[in-house]
N, C-alpha and C. Protein backbone atom coordinates (compact mmCIF):
# COMPACT_ATOMS: atom_id res chain seq x y z
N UNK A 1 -56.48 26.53 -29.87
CA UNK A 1 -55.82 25.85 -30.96
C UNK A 1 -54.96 24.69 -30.43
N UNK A 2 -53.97 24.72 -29.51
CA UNK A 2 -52.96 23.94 -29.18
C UNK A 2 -53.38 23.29 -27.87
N UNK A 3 -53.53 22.17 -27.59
CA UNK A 3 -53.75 21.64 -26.10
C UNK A 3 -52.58 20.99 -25.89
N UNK A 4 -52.13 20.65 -23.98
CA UNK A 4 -51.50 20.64 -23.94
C UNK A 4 -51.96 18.83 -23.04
N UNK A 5 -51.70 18.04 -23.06
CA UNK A 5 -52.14 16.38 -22.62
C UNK A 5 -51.04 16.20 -21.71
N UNK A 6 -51.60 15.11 -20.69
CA UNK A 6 -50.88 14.74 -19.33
C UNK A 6 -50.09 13.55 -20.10
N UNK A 7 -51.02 12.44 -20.77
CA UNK A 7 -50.38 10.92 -21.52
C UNK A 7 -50.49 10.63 -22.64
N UNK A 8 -50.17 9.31 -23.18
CA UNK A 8 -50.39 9.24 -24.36
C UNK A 8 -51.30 8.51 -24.55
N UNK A 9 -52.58 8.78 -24.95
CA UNK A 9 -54.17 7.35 -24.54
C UNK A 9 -55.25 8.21 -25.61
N UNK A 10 -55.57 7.24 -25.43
CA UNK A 10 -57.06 7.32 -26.31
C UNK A 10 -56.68 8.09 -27.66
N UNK A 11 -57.38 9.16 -27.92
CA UNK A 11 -57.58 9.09 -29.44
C UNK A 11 -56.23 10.00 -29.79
N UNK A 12 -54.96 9.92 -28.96
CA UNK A 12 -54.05 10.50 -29.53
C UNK A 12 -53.16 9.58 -29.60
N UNK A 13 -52.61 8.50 -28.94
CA UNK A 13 -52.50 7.04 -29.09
C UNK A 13 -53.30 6.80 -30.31
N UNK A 14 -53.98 7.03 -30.56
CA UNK A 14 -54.82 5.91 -32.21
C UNK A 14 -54.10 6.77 -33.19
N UNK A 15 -54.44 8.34 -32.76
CA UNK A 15 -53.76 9.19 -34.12
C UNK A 15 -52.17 8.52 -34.15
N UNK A 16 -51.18 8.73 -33.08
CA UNK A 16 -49.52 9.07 -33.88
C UNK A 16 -49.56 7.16 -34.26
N UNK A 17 -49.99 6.35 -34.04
CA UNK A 17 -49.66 5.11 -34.12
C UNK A 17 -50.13 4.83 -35.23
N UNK A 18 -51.22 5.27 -36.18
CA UNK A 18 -51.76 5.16 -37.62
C UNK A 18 -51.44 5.96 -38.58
N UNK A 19 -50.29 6.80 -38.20
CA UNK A 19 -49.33 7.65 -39.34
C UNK A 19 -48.33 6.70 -40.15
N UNK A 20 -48.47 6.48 -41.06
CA UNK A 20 -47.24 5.99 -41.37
C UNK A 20 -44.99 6.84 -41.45
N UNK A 21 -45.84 7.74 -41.29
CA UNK A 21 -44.37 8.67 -40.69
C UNK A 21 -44.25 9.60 -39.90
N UNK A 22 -43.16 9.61 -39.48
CA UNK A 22 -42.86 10.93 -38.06
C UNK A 22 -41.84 11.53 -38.22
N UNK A 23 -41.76 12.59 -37.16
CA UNK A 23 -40.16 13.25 -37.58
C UNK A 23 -39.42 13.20 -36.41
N UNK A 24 -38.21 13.09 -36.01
CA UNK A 24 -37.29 13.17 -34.60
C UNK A 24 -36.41 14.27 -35.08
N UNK A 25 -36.51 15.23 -33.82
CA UNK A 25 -35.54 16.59 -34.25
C UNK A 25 -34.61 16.76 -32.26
N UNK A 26 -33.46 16.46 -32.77
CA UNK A 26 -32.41 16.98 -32.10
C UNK A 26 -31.39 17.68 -32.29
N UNK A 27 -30.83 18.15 -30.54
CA UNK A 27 -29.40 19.25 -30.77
C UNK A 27 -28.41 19.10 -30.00
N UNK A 28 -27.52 18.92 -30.14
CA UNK A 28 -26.25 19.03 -29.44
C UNK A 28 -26.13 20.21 -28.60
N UNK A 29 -25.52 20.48 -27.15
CA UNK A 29 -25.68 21.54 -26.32
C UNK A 29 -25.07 22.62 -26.76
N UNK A 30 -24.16 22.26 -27.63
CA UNK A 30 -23.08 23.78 -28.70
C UNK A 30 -24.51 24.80 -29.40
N UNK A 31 -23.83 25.90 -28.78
CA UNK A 31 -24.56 26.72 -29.65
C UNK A 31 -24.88 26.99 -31.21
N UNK A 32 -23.54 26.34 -31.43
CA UNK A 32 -23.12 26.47 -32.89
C UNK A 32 -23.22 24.79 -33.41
N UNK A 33 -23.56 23.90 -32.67
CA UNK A 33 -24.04 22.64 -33.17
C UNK A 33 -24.98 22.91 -33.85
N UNK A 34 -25.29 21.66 -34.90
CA UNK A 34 -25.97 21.23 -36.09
C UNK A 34 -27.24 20.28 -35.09
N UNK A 35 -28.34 20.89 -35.67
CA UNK A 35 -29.91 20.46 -35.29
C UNK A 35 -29.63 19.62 -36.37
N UNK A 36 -30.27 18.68 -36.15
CA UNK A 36 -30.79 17.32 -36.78
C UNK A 36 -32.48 17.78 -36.78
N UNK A 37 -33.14 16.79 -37.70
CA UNK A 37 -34.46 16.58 -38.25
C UNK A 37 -34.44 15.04 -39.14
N UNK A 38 -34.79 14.20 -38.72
CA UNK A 38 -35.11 12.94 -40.01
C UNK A 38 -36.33 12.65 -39.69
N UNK A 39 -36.84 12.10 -40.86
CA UNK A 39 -38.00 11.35 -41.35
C UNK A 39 -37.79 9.62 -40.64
N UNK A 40 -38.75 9.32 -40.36
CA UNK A 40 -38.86 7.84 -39.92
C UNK A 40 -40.31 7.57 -40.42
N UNK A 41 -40.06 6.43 -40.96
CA UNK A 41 -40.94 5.16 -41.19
C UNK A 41 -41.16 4.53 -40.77
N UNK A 42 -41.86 3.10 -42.01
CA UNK A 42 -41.46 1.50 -42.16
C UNK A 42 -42.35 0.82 -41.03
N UNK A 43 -43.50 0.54 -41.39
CA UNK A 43 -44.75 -0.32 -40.64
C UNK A 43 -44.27 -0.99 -39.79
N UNK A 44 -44.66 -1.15 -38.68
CA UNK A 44 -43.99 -1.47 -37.14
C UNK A 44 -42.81 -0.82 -36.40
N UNK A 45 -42.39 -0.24 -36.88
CA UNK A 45 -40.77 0.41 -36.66
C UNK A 45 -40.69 1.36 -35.35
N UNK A 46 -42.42 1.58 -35.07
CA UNK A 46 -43.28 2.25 -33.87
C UNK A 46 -43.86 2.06 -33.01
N UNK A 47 -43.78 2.31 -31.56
CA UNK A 47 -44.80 1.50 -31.10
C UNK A 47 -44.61 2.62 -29.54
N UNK A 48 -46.24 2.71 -29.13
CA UNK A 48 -46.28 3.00 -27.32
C UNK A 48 -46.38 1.95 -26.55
N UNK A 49 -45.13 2.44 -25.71
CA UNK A 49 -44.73 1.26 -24.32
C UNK A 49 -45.83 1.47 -23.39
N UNK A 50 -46.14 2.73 -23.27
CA UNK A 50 -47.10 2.93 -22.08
C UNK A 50 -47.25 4.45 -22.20
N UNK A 51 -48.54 5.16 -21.26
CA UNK A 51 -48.88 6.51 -21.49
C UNK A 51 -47.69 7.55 -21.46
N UNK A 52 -46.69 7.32 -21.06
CA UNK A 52 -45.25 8.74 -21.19
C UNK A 52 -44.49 7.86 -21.66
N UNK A 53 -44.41 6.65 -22.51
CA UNK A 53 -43.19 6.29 -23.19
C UNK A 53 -43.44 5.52 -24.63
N UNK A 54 -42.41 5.62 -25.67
CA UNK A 54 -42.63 5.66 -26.44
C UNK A 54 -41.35 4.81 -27.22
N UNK A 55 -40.94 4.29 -28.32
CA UNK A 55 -40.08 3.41 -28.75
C UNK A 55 -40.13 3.52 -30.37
N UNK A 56 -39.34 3.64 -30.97
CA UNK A 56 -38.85 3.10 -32.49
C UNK A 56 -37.15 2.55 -32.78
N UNK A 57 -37.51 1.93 -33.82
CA UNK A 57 -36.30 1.11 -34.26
C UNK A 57 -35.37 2.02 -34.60
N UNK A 58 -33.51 1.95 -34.49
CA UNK A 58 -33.20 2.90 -35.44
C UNK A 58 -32.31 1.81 -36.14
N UNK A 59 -32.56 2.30 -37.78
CA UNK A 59 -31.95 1.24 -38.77
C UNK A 59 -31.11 1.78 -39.40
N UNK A 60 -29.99 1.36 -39.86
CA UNK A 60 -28.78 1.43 -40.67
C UNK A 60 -29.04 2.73 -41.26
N UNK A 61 -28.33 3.97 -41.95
CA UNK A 61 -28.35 4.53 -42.41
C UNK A 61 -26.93 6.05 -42.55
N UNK A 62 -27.18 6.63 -43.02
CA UNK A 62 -25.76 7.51 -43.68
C UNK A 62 -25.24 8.73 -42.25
N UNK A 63 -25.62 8.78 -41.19
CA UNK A 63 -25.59 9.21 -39.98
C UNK A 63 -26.03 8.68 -38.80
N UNK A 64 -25.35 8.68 -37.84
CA UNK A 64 -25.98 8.80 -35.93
C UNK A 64 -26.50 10.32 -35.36
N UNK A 65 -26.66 11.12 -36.15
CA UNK A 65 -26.98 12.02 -35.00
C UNK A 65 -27.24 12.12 -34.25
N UNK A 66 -28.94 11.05 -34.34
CA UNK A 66 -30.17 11.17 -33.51
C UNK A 66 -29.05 10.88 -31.93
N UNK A 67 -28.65 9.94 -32.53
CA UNK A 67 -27.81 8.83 -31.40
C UNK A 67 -27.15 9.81 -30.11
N UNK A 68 -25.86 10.30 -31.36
CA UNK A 68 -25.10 11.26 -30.95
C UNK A 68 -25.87 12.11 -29.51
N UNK A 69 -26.58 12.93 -30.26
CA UNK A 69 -27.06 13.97 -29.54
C UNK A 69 -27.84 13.09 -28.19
N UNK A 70 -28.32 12.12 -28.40
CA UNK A 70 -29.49 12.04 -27.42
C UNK A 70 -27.94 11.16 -25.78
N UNK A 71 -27.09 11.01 -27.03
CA UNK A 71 -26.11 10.81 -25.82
C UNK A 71 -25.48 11.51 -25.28
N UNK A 72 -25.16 12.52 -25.64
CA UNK A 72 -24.39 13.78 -24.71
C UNK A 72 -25.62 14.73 -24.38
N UNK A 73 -26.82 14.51 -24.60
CA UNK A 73 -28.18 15.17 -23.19
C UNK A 73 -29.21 15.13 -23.48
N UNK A 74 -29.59 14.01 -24.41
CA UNK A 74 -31.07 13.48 -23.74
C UNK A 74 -32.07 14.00 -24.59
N UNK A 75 -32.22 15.10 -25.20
CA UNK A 75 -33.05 15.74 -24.99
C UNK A 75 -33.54 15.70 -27.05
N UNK A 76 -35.04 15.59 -26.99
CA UNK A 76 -35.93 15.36 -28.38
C UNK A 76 -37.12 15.38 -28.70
N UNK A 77 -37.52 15.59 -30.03
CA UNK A 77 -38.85 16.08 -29.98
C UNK A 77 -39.39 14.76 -31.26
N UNK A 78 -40.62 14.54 -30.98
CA UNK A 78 -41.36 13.48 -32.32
C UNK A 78 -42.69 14.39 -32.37
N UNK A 79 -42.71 14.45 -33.86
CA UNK A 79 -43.95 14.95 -34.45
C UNK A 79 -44.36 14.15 -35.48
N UNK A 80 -45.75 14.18 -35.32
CA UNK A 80 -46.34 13.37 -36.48
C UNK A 80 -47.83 14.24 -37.12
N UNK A 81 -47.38 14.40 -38.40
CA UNK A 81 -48.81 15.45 -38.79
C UNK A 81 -50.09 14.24 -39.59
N UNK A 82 -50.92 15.04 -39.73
CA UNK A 82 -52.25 14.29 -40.18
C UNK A 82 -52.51 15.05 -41.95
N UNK A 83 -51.87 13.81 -42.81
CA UNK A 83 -51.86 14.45 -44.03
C UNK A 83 -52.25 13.47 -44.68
N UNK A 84 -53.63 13.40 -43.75
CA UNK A 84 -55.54 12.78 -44.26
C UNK A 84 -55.85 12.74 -43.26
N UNK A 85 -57.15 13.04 -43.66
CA UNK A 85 -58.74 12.63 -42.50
C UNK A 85 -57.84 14.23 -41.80
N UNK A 86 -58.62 14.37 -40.51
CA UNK A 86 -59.01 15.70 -40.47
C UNK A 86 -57.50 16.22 -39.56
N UNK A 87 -56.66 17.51 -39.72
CA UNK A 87 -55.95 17.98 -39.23
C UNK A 87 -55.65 17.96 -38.23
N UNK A 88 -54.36 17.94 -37.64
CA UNK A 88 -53.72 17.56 -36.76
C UNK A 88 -52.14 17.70 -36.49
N UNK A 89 -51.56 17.97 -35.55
CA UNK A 89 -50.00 17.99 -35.44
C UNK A 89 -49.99 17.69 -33.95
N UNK A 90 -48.96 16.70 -33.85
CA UNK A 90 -48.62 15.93 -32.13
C UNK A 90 -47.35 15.92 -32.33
N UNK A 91 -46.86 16.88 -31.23
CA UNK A 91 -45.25 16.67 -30.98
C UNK A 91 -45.51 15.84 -29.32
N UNK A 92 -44.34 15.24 -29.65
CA UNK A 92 -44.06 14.97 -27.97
C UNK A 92 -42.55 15.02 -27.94
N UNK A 93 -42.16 15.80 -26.45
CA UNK A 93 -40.98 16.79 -26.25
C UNK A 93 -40.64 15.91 -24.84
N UNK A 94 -39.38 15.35 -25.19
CA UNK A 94 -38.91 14.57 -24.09
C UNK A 94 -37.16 14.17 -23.93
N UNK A 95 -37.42 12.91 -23.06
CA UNK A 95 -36.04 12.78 -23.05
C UNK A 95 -35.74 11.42 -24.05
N UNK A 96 -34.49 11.27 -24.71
CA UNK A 96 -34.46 9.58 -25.25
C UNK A 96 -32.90 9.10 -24.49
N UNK A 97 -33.23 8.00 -25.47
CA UNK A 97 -31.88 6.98 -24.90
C UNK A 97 -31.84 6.24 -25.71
N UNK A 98 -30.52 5.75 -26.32
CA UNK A 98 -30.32 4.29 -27.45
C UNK A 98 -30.05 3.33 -26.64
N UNK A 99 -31.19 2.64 -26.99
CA UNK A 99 -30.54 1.03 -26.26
C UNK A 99 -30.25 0.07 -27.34
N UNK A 100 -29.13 -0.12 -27.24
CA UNK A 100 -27.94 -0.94 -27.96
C UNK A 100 -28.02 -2.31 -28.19
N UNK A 101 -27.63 -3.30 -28.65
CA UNK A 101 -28.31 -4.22 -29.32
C UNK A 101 -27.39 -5.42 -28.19
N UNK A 102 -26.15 -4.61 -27.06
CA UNK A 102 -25.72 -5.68 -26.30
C UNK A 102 -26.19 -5.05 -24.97
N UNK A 103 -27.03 -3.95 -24.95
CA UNK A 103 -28.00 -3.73 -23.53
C UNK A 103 -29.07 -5.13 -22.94
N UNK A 104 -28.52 -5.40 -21.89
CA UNK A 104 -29.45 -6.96 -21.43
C UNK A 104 -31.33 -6.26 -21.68
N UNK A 105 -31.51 -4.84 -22.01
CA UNK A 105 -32.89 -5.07 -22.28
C UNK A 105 -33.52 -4.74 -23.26
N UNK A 106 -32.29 -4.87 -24.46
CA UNK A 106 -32.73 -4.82 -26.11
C UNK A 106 -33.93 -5.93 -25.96
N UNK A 107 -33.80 -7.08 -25.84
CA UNK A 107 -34.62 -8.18 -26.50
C UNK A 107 -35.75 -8.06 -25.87
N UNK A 108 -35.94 -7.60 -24.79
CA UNK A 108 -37.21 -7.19 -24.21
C UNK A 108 -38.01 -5.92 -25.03
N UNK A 109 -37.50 -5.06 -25.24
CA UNK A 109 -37.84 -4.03 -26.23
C UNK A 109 -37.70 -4.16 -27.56
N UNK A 110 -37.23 -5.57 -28.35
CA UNK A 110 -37.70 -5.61 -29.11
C UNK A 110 -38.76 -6.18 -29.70
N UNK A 111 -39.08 -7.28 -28.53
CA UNK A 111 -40.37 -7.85 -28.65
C UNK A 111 -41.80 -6.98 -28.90
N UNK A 112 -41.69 -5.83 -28.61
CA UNK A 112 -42.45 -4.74 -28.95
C UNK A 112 -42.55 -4.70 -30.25
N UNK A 113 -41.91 -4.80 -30.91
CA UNK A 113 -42.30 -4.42 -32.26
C UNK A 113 -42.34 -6.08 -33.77
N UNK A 114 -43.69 -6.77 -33.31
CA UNK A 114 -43.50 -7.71 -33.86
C UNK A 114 -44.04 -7.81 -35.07
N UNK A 115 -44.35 -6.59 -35.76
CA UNK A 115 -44.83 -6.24 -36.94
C UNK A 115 -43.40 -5.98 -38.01
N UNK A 116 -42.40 -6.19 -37.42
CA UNK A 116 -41.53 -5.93 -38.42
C UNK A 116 -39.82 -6.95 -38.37
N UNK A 117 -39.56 -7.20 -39.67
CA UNK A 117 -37.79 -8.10 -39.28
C UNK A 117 -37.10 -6.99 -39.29
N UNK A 118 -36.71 -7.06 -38.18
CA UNK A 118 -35.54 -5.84 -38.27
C UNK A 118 -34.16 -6.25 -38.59
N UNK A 119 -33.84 -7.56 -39.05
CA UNK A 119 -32.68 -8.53 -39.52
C UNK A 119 -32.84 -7.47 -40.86
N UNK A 120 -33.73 -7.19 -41.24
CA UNK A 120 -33.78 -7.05 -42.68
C UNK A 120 -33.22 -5.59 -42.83
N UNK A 121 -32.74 -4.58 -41.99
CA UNK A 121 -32.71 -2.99 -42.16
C UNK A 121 -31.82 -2.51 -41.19
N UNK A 122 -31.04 -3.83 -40.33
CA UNK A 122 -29.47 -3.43 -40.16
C UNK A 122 -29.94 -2.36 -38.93
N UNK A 123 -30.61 -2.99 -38.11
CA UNK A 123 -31.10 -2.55 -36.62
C UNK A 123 -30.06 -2.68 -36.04
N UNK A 124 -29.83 -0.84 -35.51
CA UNK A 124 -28.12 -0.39 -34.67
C UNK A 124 -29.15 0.09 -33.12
N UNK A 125 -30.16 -0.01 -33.09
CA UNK A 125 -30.19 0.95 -31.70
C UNK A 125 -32.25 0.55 -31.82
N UNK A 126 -32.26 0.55 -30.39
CA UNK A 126 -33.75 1.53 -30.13
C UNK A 126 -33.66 2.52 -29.71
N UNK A 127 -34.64 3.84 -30.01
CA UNK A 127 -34.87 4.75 -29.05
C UNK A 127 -35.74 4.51 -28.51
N UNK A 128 -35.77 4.95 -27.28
CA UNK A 128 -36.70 5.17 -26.04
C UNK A 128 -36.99 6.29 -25.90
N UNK A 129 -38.36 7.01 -25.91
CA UNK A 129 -38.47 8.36 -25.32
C UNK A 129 -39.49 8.42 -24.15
N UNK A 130 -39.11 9.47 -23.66
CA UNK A 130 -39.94 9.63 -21.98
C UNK A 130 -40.35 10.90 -22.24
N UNK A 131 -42.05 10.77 -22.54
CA UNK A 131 -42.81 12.11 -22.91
C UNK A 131 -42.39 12.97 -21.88
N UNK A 132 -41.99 14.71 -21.87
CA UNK A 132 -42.04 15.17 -20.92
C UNK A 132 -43.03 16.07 -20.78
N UNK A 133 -43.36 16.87 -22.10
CA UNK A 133 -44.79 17.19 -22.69
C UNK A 133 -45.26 17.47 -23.97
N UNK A 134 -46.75 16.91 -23.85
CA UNK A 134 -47.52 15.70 -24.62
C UNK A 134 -48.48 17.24 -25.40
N UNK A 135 -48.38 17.98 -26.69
CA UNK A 135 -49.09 19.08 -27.63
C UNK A 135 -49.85 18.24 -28.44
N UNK A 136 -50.93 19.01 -29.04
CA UNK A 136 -51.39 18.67 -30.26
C UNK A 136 -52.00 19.62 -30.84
N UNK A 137 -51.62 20.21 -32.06
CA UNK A 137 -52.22 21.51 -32.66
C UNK A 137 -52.84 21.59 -33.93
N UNK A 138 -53.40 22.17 -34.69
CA UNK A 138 -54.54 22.24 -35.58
C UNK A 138 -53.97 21.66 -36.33
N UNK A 139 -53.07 21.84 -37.48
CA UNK A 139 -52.35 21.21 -38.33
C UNK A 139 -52.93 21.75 -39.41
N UNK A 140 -53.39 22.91 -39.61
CA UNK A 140 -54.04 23.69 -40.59
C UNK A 140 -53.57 23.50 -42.11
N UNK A 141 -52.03 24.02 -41.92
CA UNK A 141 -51.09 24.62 -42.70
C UNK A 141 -50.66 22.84 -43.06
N UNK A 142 -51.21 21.83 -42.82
CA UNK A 142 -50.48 20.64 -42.98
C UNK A 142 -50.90 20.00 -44.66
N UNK A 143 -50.98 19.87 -45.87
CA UNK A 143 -51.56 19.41 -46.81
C UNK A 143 -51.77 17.60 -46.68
N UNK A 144 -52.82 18.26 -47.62
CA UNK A 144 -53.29 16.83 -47.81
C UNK A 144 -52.11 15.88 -48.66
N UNK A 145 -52.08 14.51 -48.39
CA UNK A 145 -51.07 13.68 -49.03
C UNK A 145 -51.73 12.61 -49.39
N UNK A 146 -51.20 11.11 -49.72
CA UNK A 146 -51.62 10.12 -49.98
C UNK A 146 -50.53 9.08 -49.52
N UNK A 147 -50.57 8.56 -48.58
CA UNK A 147 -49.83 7.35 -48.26
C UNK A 147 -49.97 5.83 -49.51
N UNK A 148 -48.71 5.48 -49.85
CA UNK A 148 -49.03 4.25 -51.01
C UNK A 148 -48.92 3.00 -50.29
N UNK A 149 -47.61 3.10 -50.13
CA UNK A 149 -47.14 1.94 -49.34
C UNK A 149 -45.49 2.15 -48.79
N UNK A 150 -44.72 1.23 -47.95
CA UNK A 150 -43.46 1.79 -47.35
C UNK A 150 -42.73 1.37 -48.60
N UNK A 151 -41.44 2.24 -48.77
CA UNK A 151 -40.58 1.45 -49.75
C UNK A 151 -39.78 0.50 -49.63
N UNK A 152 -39.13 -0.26 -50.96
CA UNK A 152 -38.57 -2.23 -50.33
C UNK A 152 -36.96 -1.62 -50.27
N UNK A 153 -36.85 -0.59 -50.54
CA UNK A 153 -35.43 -0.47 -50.83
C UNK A 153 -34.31 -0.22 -49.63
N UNK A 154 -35.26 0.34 -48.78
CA UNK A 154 -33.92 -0.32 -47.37
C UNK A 154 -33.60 -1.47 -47.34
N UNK A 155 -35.15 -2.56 -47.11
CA UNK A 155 -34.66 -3.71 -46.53
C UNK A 155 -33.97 -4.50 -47.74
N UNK A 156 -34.16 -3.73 -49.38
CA UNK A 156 -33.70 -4.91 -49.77
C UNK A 156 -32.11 -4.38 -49.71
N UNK A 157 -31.81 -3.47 -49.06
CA UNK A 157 -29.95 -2.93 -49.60
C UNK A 157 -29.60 -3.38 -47.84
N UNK A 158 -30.25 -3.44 -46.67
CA UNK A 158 -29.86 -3.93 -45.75
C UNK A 158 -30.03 -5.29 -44.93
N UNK A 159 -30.88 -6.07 -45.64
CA UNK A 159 -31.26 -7.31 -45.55
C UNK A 159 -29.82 -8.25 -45.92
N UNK A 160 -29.35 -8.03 -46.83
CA UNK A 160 -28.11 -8.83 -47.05
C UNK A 160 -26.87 -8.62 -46.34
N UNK A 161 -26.81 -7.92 -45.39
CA UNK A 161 -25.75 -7.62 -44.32
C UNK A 161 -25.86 -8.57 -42.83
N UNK A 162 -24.74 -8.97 -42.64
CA UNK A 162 -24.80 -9.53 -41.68
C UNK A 162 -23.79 -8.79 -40.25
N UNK A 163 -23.38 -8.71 -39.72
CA UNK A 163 -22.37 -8.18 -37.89
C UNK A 163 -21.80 -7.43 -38.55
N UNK A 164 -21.03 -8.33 -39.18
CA UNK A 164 -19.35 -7.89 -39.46
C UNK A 164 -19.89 -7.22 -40.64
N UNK A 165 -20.16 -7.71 -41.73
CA UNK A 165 -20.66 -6.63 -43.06
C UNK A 165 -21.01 -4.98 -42.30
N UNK A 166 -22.17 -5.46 -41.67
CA UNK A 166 -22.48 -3.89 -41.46
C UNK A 166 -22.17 -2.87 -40.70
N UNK A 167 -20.68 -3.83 -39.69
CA UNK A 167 -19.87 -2.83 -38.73
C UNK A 167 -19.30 -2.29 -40.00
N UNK A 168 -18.68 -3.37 -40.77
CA UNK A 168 -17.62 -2.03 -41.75
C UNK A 168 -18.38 -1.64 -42.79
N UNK A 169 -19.49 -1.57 -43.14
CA UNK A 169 -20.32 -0.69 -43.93
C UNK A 169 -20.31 0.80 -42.78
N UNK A 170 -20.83 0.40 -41.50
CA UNK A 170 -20.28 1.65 -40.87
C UNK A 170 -19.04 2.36 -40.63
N UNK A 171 -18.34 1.90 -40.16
CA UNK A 171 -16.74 2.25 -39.95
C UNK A 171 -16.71 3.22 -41.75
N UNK A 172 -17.00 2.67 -42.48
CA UNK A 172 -16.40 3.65 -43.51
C UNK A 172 -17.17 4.87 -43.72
N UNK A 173 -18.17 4.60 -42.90
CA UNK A 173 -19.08 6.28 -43.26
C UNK A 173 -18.26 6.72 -42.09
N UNK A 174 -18.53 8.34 -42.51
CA UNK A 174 -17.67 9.55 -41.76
C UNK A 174 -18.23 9.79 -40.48
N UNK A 175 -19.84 9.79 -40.68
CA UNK A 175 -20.80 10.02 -39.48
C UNK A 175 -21.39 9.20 -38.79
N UNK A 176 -20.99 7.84 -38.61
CA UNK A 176 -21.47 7.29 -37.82
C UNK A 176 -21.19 6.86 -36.51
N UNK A 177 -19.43 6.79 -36.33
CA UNK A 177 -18.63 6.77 -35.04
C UNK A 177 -18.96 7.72 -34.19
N UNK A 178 -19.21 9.06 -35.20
CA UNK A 178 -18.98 10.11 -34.47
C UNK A 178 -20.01 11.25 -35.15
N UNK A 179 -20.84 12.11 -34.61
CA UNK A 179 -21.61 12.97 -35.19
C UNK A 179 -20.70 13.96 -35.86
N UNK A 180 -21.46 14.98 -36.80
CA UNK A 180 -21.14 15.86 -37.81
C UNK A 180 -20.30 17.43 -36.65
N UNK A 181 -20.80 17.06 -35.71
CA UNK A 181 -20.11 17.84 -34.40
C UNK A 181 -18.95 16.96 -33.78
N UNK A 182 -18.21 15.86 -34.10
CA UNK A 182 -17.59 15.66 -33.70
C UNK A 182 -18.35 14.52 -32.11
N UNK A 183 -19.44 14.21 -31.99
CA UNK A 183 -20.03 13.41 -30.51
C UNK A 183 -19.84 12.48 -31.01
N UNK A 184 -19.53 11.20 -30.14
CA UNK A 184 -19.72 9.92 -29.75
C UNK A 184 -21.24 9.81 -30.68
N UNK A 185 -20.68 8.88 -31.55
CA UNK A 185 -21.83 8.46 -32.46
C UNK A 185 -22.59 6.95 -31.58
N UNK A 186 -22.74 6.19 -32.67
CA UNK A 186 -22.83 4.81 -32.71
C UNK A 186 -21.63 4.30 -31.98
N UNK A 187 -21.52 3.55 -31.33
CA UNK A 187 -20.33 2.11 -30.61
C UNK A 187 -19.97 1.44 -31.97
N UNK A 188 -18.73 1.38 -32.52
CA UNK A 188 -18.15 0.24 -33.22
C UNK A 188 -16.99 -0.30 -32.83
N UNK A 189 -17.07 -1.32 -33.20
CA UNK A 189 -17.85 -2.00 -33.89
C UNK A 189 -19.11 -2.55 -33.32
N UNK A 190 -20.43 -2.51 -34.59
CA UNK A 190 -21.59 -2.83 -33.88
C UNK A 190 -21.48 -3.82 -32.60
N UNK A 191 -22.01 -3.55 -31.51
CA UNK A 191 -22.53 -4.70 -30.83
C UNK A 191 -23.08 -5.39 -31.04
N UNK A 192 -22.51 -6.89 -30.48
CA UNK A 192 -23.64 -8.05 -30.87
C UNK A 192 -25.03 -8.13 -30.48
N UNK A 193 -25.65 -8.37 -31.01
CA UNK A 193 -26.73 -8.53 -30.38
C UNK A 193 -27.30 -9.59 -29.16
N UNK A 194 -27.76 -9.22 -28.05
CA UNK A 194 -28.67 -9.69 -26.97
C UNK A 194 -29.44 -10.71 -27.50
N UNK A 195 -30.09 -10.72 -28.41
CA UNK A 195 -31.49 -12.21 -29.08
C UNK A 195 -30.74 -12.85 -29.56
């Protein structure tokens, strides 16, 4: 049922890159810390750097967890199921890192993703992940769905923000300085950006 892959190539590279969504699930090292799980989107927002590495945008929104956590240890999982054409589930279980928008190698990593304005959705971070190991399992239990299209309503509620707008659009949320555990969230005020 479950195989277990050395990289990311050929027809598992075609599968997670033609999903239009995935999931990122992290944890803080507290026992009693709060697991995270979000949904990610938004056509281009994805992309493989190379066979063990991997990249998406992270855009404005009502928490840092992902952030949080992957800064006090690293450690995360991306799954993407097949809900059309024939069954499937690909996690890849690794390490990440936010690279920050005043890291000298944001603009290099964002050139990766030229399928999308990320001016428009209030881009705080990339993640980076470093497959550590690469599953893929039946996806039995996965239903069938119908992809329509992405929705306009991020970019159109984060498109009109500019530095300063969307540091203190952050600063006033509760979770973004700092995770729901109390971690080092997001850096504010946003960093400028590198491009």
């Amino acid at each position: 049922m479950g195989k277990t892959h050395e990289r990311i190539d050929g027809r598992l590279r075609t599968f997670i890159e033609a999903q239009p969504v995935f999931f990122t699930a992290t944890a803080p090292l507290a026992a009693d810390g709060t697991v995270n799980l979000s949904p990610k989107g938004l056509t281009g927002s994805f992309v493989v750097l190379d066979e063990l590495t991997v990249a998406y945008l992270d855009f404005a929104g009502s928490n840092a967890e992902t952030i949080a956590h992957l800064r006090e240890n690293g450690r995360i999982t991306l799954m993407w199921c097949a809900f059309q054409g024939p069954p499937n589930i690909v996690r890849v279980h690794g390490r990440g890192e936010p690279v920050f928008r005043d890291d000298p190698r944001f603009g290099e990593l964002l050139a990766h993703f030229p399928d999308i304005d990320p001016t428009r959705h209030g881009l705080r971070a990339i993640i980076v992940v470093t497959a550590e190991l690469v599953r893929d399992t039946c996806g039995y239990g996965v239903p069938f769905m119908a992809y329509e299209e992405d929705r306009d309503l991020h970019g159109k509620r984060f498109a009109r923000e500019d530095d300063a707008s969307l540091s203190a659009y952050f600063s006033k949320k509760e979770h973004i300085a700092t995770s729901l555990d109390g971690l080092p969230g997001l850096p504010l005020p946003l960093p400028p950006s590198t491009v």
